[in-house]
N, C-alpha and C. Protein backbone atom coordinates (compact mmCIF):
# COMPACT_ATOMS: atom_id res chain seq x y z
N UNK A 1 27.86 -5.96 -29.77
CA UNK A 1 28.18 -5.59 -31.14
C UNK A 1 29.55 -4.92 -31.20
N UNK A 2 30.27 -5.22 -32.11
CA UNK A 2 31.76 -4.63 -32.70
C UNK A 2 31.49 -3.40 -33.35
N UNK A 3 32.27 -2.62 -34.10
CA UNK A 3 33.11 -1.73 -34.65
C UNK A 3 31.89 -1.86 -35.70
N UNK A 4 31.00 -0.98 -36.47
CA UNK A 4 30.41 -1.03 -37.17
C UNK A 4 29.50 -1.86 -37.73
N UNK A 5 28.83 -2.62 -35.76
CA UNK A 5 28.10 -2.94 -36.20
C UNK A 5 28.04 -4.45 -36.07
N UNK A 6 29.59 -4.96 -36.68
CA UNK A 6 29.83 -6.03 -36.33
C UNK A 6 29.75 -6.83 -34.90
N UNK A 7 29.70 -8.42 -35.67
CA UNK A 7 29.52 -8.96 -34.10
C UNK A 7 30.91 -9.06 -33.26
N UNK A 8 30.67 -8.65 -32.19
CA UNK A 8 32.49 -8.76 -31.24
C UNK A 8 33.12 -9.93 -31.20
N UNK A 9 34.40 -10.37 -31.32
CA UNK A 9 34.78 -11.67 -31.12
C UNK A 9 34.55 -12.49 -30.11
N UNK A 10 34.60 -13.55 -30.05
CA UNK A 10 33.94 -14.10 -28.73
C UNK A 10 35.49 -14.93 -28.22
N UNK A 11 36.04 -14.82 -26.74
CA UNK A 11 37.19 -15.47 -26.52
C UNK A 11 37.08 -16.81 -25.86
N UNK A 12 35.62 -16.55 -25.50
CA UNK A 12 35.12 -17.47 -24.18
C UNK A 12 35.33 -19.13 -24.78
N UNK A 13 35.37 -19.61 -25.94
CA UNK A 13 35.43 -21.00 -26.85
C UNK A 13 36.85 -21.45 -26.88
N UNK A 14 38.09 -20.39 -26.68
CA UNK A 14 39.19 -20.60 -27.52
C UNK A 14 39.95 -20.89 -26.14
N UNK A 15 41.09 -21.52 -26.53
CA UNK A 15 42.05 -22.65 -25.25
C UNK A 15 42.76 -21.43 -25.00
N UNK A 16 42.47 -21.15 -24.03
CA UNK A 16 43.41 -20.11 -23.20
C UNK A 16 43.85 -19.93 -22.08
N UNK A 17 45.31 -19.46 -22.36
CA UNK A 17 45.80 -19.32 -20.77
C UNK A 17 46.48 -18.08 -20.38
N UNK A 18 46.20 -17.60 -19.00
CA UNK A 18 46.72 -16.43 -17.85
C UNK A 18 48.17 -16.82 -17.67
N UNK A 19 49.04 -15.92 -18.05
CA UNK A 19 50.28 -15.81 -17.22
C UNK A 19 50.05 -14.36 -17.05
N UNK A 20 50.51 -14.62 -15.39
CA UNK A 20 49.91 -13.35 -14.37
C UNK A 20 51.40 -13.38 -13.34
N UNK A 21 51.87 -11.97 -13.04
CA UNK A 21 52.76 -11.74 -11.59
C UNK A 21 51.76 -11.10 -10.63
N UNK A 22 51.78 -11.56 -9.86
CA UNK A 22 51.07 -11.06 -8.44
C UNK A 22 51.60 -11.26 -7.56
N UNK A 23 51.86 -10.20 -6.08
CA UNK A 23 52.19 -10.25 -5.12
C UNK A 23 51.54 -9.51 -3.85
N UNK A 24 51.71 -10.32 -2.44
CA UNK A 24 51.22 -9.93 -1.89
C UNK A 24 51.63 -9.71 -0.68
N UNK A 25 51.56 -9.43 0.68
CA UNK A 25 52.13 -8.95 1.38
C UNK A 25 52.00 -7.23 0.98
N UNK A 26 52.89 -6.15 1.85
CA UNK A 26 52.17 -4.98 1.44
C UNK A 26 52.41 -4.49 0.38
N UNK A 27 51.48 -3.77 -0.21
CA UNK A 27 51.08 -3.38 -1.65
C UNK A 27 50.77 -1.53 -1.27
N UNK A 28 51.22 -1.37 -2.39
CA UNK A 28 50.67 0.18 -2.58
C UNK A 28 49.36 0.59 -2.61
N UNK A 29 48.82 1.78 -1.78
CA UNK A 29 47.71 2.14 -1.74
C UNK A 29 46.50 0.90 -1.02
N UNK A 30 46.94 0.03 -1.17
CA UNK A 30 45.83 -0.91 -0.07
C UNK A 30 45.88 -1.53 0.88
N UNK A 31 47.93 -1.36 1.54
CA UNK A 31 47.99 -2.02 3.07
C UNK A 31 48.41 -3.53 2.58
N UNK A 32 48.39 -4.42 3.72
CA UNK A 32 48.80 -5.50 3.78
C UNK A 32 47.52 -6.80 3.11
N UNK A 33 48.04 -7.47 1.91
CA UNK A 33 46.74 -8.07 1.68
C UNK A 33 47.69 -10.03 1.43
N UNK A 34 46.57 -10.51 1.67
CA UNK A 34 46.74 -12.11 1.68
C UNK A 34 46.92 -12.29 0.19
N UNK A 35 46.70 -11.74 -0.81
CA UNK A 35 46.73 -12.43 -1.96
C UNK A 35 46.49 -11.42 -3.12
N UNK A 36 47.85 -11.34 -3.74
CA UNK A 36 48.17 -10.24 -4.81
C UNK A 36 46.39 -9.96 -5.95
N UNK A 37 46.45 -8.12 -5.73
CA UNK A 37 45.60 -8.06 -6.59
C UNK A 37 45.63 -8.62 -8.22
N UNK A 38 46.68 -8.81 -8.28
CA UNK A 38 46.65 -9.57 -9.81
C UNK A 38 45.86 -10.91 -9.92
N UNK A 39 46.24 -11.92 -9.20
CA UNK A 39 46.02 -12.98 -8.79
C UNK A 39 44.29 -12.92 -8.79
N UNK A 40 43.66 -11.87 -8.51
CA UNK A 40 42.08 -12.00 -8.36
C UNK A 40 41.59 -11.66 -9.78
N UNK A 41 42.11 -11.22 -10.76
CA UNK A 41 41.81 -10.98 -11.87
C UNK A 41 42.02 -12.34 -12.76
N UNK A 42 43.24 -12.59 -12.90
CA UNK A 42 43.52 -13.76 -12.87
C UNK A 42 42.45 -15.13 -13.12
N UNK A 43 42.32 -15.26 -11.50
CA UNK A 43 41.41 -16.27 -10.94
C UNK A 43 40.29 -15.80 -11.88
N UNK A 44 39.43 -14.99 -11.91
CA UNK A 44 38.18 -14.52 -12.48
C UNK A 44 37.64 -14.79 -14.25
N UNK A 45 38.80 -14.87 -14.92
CA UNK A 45 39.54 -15.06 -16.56
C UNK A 45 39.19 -16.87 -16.08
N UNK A 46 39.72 -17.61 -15.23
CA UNK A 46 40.02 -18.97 -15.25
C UNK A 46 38.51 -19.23 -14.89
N UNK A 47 38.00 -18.81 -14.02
CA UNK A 47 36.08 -19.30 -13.73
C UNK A 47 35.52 -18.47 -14.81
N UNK A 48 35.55 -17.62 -15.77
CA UNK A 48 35.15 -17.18 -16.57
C UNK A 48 34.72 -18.22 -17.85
N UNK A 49 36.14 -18.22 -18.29
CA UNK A 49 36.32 -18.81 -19.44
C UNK A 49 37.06 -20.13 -19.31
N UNK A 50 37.36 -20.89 -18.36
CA UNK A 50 37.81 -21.71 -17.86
C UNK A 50 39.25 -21.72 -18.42
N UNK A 51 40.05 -20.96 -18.20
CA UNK A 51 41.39 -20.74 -18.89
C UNK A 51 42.49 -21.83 -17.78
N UNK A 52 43.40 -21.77 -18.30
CA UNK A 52 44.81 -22.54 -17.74
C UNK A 52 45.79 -21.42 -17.13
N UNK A 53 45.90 -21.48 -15.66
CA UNK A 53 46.73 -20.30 -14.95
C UNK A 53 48.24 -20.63 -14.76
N UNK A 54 49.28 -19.35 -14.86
CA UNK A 54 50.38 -19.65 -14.78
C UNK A 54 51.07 -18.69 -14.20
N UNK A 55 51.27 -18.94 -12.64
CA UNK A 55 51.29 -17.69 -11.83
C UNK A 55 53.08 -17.49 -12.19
N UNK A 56 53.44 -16.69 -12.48
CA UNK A 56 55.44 -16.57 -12.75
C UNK A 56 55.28 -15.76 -11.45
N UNK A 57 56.38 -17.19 -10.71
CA UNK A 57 56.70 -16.20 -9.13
C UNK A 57 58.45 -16.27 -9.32
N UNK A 58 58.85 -15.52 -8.49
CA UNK A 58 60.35 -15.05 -8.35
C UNK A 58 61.22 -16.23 -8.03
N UNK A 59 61.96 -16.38 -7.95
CA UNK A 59 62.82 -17.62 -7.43
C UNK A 59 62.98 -17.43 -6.06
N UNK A 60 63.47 -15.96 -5.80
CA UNK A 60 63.90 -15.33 -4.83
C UNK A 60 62.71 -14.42 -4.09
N UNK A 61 61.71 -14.58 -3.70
CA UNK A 61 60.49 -13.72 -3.05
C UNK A 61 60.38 -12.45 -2.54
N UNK A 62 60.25 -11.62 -2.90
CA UNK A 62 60.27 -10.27 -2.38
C UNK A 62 59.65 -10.12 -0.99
N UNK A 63 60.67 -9.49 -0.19
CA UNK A 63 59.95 -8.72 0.51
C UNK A 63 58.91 -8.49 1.00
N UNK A 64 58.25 -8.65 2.07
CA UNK A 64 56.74 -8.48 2.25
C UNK A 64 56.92 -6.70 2.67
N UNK A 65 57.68 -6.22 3.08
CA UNK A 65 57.38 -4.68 2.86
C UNK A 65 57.56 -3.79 2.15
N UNK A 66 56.70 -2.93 1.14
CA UNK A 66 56.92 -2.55 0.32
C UNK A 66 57.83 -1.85 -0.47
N UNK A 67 58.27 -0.30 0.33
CA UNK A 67 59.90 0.11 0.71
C UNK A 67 60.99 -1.05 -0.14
N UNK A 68 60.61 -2.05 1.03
CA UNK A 68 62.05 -2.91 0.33
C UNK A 68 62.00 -3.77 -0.71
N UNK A 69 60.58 -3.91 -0.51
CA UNK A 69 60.35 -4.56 -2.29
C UNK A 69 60.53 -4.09 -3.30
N UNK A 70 60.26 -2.72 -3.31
CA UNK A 70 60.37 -1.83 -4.50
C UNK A 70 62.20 -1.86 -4.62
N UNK A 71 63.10 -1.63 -3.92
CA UNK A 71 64.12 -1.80 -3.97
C UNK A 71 64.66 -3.16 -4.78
N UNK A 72 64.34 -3.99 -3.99
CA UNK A 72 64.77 -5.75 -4.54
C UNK A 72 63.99 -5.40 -6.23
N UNK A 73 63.06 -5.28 -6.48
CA UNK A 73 62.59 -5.10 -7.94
C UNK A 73 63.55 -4.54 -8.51
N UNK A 74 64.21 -3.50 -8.30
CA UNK A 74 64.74 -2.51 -9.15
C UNK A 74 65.87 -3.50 -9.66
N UNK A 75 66.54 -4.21 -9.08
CA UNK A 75 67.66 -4.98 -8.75
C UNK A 75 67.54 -5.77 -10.19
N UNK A 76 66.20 -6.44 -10.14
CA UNK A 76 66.07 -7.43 -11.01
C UNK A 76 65.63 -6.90 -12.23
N UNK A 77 65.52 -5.70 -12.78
CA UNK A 77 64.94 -5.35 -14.17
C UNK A 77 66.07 -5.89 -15.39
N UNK A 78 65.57 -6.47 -15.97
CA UNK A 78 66.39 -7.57 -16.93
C UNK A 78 67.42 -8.59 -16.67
N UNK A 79 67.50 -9.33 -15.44
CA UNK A 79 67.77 -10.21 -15.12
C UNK A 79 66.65 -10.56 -13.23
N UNK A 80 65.32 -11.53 -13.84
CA UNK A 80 64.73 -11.79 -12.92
C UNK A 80 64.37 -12.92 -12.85
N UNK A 81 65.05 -13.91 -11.84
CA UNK A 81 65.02 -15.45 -12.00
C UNK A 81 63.40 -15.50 -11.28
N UNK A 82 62.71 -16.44 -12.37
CA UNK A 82 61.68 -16.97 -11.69
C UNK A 82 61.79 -18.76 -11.34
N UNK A 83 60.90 -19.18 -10.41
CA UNK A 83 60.66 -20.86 -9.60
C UNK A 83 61.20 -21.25 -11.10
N UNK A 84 59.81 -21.24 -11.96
CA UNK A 84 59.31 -22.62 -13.20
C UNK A 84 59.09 -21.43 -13.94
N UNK A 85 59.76 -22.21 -15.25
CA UNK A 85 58.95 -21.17 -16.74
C UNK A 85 58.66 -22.39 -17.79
N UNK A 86 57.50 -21.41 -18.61
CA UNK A 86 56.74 -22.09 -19.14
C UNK A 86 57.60 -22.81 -20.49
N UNK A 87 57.71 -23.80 -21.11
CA UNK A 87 58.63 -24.05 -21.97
C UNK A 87 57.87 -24.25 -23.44
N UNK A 88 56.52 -24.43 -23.45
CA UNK A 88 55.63 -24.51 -24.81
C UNK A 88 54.10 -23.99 -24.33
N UNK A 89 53.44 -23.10 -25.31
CA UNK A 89 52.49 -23.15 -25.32
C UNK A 89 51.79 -22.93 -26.99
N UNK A 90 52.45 -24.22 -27.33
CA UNK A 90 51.63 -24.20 -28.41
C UNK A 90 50.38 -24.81 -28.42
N UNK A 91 49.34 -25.45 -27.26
CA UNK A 91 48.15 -25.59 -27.14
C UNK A 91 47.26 -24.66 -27.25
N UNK A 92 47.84 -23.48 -26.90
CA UNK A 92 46.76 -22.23 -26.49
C UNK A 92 46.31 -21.03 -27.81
N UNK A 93 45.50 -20.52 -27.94
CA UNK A 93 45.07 -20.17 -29.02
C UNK A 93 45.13 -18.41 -28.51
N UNK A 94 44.33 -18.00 -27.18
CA UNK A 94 44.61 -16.93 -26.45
C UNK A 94 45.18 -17.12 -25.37
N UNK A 95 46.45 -16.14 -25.33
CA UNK A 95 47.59 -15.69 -23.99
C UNK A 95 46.65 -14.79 -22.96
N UNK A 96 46.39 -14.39 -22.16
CA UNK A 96 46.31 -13.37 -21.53
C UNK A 96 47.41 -12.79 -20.63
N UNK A 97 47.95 -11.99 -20.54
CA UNK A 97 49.41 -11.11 -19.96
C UNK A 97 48.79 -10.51 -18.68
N UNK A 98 49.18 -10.88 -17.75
CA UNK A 98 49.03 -9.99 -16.54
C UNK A 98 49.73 -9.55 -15.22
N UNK A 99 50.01 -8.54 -15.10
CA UNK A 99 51.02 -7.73 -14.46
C UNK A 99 50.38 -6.41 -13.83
N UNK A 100 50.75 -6.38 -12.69
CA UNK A 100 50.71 -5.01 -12.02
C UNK A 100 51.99 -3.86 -12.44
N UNK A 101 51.68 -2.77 -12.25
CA UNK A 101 52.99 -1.84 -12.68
C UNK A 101 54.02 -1.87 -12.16
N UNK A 102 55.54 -1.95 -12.91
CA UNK A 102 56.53 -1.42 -12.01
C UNK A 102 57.21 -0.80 -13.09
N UNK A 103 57.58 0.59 -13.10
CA UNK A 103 58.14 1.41 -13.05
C UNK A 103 57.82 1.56 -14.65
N UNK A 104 56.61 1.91 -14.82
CA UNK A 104 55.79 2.05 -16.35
C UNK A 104 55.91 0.90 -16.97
N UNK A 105 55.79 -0.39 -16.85
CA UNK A 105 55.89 -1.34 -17.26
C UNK A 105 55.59 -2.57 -16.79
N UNK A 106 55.81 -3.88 -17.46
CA UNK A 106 55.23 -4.80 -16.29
C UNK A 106 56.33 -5.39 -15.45
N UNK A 107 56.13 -6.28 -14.85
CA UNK A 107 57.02 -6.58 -13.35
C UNK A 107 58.22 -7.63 -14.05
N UNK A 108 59.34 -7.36 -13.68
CA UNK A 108 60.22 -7.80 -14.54
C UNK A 108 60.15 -9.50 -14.15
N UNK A 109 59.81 -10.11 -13.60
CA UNK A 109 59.47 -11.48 -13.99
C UNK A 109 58.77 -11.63 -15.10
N UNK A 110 57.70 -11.05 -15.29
CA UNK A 110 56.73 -11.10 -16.50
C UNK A 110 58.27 -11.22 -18.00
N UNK A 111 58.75 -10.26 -17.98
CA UNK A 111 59.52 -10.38 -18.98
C UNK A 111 60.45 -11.68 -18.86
N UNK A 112 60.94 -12.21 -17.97
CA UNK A 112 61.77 -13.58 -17.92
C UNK A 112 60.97 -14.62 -18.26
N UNK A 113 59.14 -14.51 -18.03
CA UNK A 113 58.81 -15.56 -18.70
C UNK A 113 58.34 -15.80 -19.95
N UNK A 114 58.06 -14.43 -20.12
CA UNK A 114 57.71 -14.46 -21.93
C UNK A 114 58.87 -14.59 -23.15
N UNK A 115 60.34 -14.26 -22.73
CA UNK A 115 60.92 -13.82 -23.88
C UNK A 115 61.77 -15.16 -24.03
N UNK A 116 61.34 -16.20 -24.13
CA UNK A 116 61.79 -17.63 -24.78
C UNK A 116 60.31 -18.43 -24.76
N UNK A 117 59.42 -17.76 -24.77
CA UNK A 117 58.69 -18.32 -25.70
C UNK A 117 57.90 -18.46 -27.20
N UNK A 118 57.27 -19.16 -27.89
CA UNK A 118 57.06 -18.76 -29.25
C UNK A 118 55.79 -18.46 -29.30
N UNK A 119 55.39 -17.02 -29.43
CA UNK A 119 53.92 -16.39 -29.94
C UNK A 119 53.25 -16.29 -31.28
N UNK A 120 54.02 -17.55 -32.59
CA UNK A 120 53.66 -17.11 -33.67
C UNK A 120 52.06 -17.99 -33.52
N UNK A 121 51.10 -16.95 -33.90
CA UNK A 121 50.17 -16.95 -34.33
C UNK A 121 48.74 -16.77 -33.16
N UNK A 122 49.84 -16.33 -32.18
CA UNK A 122 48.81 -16.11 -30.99
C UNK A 122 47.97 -14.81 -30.45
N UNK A 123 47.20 -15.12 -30.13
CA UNK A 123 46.47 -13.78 -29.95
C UNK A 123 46.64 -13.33 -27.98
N UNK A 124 46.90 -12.47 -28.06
CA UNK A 124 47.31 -11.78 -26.70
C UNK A 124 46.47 -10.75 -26.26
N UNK A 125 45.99 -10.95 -24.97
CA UNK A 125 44.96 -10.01 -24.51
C UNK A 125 46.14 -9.54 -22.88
N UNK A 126 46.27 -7.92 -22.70
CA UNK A 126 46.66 -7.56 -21.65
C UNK A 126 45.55 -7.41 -20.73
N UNK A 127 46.12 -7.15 -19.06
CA UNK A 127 45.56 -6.93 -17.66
C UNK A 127 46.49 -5.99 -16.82
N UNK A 128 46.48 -4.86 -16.78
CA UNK A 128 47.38 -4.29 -15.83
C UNK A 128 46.39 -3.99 -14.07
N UNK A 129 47.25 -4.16 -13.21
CA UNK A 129 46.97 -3.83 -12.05
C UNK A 129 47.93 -2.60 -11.78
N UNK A 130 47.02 -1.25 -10.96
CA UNK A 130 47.97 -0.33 -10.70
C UNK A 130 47.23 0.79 -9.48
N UNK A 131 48.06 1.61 -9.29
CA UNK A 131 47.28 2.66 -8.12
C UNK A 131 47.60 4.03 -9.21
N UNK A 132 47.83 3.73 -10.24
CA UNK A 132 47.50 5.20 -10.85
C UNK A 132 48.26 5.17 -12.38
N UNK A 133 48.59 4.74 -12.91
CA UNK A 133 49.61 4.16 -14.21
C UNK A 133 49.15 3.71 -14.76
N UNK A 134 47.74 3.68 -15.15
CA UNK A 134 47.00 2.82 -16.07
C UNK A 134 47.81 1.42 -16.63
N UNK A 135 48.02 1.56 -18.19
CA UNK A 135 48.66 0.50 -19.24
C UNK A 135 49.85 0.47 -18.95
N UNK A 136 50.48 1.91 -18.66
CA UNK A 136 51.49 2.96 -18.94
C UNK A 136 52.14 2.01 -20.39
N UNK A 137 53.37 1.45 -19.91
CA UNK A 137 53.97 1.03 -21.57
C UNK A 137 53.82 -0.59 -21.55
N UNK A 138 52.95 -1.26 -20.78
CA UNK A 138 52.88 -2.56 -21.36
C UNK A 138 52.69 -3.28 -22.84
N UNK A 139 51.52 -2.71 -23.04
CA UNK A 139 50.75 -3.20 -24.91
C UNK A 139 52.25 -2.69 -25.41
N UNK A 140 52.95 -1.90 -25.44
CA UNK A 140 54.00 -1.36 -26.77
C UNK A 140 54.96 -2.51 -25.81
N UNK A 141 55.69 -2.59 -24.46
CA UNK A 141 56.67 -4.18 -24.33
C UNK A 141 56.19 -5.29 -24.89
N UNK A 142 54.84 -5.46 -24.14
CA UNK A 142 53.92 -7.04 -24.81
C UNK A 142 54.01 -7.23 -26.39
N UNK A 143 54.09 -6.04 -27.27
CA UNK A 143 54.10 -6.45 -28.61
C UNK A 143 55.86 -6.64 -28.67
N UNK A 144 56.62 -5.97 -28.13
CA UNK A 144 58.32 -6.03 -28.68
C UNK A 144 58.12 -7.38 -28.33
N UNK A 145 58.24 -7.81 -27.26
CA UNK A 145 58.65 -8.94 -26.73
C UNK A 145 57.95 -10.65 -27.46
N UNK A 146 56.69 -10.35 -27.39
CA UNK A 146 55.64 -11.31 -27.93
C UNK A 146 55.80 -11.50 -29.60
N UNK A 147 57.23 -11.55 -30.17
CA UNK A 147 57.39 -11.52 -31.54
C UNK A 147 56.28 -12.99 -32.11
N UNK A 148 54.96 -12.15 -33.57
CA UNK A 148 54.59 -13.21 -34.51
C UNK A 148 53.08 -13.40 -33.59
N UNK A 149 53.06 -12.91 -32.51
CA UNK A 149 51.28 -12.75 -31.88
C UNK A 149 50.88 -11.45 -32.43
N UNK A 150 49.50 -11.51 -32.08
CA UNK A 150 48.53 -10.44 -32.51
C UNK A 150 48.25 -9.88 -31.05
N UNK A 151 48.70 -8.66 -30.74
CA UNK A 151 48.19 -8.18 -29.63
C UNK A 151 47.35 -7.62 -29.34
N UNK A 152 46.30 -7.28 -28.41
CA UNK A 152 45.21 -6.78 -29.22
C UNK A 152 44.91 -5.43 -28.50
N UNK A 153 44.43 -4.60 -29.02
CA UNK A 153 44.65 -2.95 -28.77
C UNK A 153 43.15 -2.97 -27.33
N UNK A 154 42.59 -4.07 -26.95
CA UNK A 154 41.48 -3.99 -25.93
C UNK A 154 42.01 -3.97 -24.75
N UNK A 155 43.15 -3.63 -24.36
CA UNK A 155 43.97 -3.84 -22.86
C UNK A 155 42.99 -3.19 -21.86
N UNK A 156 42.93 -3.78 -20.69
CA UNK A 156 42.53 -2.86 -19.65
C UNK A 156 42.85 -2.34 -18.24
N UNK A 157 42.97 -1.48 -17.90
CA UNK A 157 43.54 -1.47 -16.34
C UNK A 157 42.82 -1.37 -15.56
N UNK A 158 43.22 -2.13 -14.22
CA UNK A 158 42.06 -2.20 -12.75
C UNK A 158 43.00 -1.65 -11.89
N UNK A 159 42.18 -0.78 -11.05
CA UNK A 159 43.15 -0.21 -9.75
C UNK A 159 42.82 -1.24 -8.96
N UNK A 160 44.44 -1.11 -8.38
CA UNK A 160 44.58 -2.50 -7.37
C UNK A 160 43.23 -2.78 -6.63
N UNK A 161 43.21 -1.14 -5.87
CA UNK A 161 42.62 -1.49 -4.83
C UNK A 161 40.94 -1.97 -5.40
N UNK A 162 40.24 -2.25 -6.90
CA UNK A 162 39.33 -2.07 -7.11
C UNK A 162 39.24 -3.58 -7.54
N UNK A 163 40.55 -4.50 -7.66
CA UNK A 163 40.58 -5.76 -8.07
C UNK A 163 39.59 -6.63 -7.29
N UNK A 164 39.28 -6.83 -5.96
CA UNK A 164 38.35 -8.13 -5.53
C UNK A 164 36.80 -7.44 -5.80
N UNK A 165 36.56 -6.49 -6.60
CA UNK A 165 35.17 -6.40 -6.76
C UNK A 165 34.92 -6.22 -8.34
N UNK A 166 36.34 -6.56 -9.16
CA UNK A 166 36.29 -6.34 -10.19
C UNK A 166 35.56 -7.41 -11.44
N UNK A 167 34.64 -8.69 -10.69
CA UNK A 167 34.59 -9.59 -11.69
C UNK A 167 34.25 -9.29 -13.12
N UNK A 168 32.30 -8.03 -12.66
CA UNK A 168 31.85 -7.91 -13.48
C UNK A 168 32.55 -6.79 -14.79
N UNK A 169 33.55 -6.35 -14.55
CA UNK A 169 33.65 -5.75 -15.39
C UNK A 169 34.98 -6.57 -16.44
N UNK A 170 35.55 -7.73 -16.09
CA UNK A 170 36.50 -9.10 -16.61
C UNK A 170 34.99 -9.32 -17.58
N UNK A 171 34.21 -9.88 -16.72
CA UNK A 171 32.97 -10.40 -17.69
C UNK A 171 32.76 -9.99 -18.96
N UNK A 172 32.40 -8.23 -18.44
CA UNK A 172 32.11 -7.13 -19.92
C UNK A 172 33.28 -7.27 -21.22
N UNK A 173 34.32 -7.22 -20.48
CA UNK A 173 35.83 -6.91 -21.16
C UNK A 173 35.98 -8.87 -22.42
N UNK A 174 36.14 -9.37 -21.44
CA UNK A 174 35.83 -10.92 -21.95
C UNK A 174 34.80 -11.15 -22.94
């Protein structure tokens, strides 16, 4: 049940797709892992609701140690070449946004792939991954950037390290 009662929207029917940054190699707070905690949230949205995934990776690959990754990131905040970007998604009815934190915000690829595309009339659901930064300022970038979508105030954050056991609570949230 919704907000007074009402019934909650249901997302699980509507054509949707994950654009997610994830990385892996070492990560904060959980050591060296095979496959970015984003990426498992991600995956979970696509066997969920059978969504369409769109992993935005770097052109240029970071670093597998963290130290120097965090460095190479800094480098790229508003100019971050990614492989492939997405060039239409006017099929999709719900976006889902997903990003781990960097530096109160999401990972500056995320921003190279959203800001040439057109969000009029789309509905946007956030995912942050983090070791302690909750949302921090994603939902307030995701709306600057996402001009003419509806963003929607249900964002949620998973600590990294809590991502590969996190299905059931994607389920609840979904």
């Amino acid at each position: 049940m919704g907000l007074f009662g009402g019934k909650k929207e249901s997302f699980k029917d509507k054509k949707s797709l994950v654009i997610y940054f994830s990385r892996a190699d070492e990560n904060y707070a959980v050591g060296y892992i095979d496959k970015g905690n984003t990426e498992y949230i991600a995956e979970y949205v696509r066997d969920i609701i059978g969504s369409d995934l769109f992993k935005v990776e770097p052109l240029v690959p970071y670093s597998k140690d963290y130290a120097t990754c965090i460095e190479e990131a800094k480098q790229r905040v508003g100019n971050a070449p990614i492989k492939e970007s997405l060039k239409d998604i006017s099929d999709y009815e719900v976006i889902y946004i997903m990003t781990p934190i960097y530096w109160g915000t999401y990972a500056p690829e995320i921003e190279t792939a959203l800001k040439n595309l057109d969000f009029t009339h789309k509905t946007i659901r956030i995912v942050t991954t983090h070791e302690g930064s909750g949302l921090a300022n994603v939902p307030g970038d995701v709306k600057r950037i996402c001009k003419g979508a509806t963003v929607l105030d249900d964002a949620i954050a998973i600590r990294g390290a809590d991502c590969k056991n996190a299905r059931s609570k994607i389920e609840n949230w979904i």
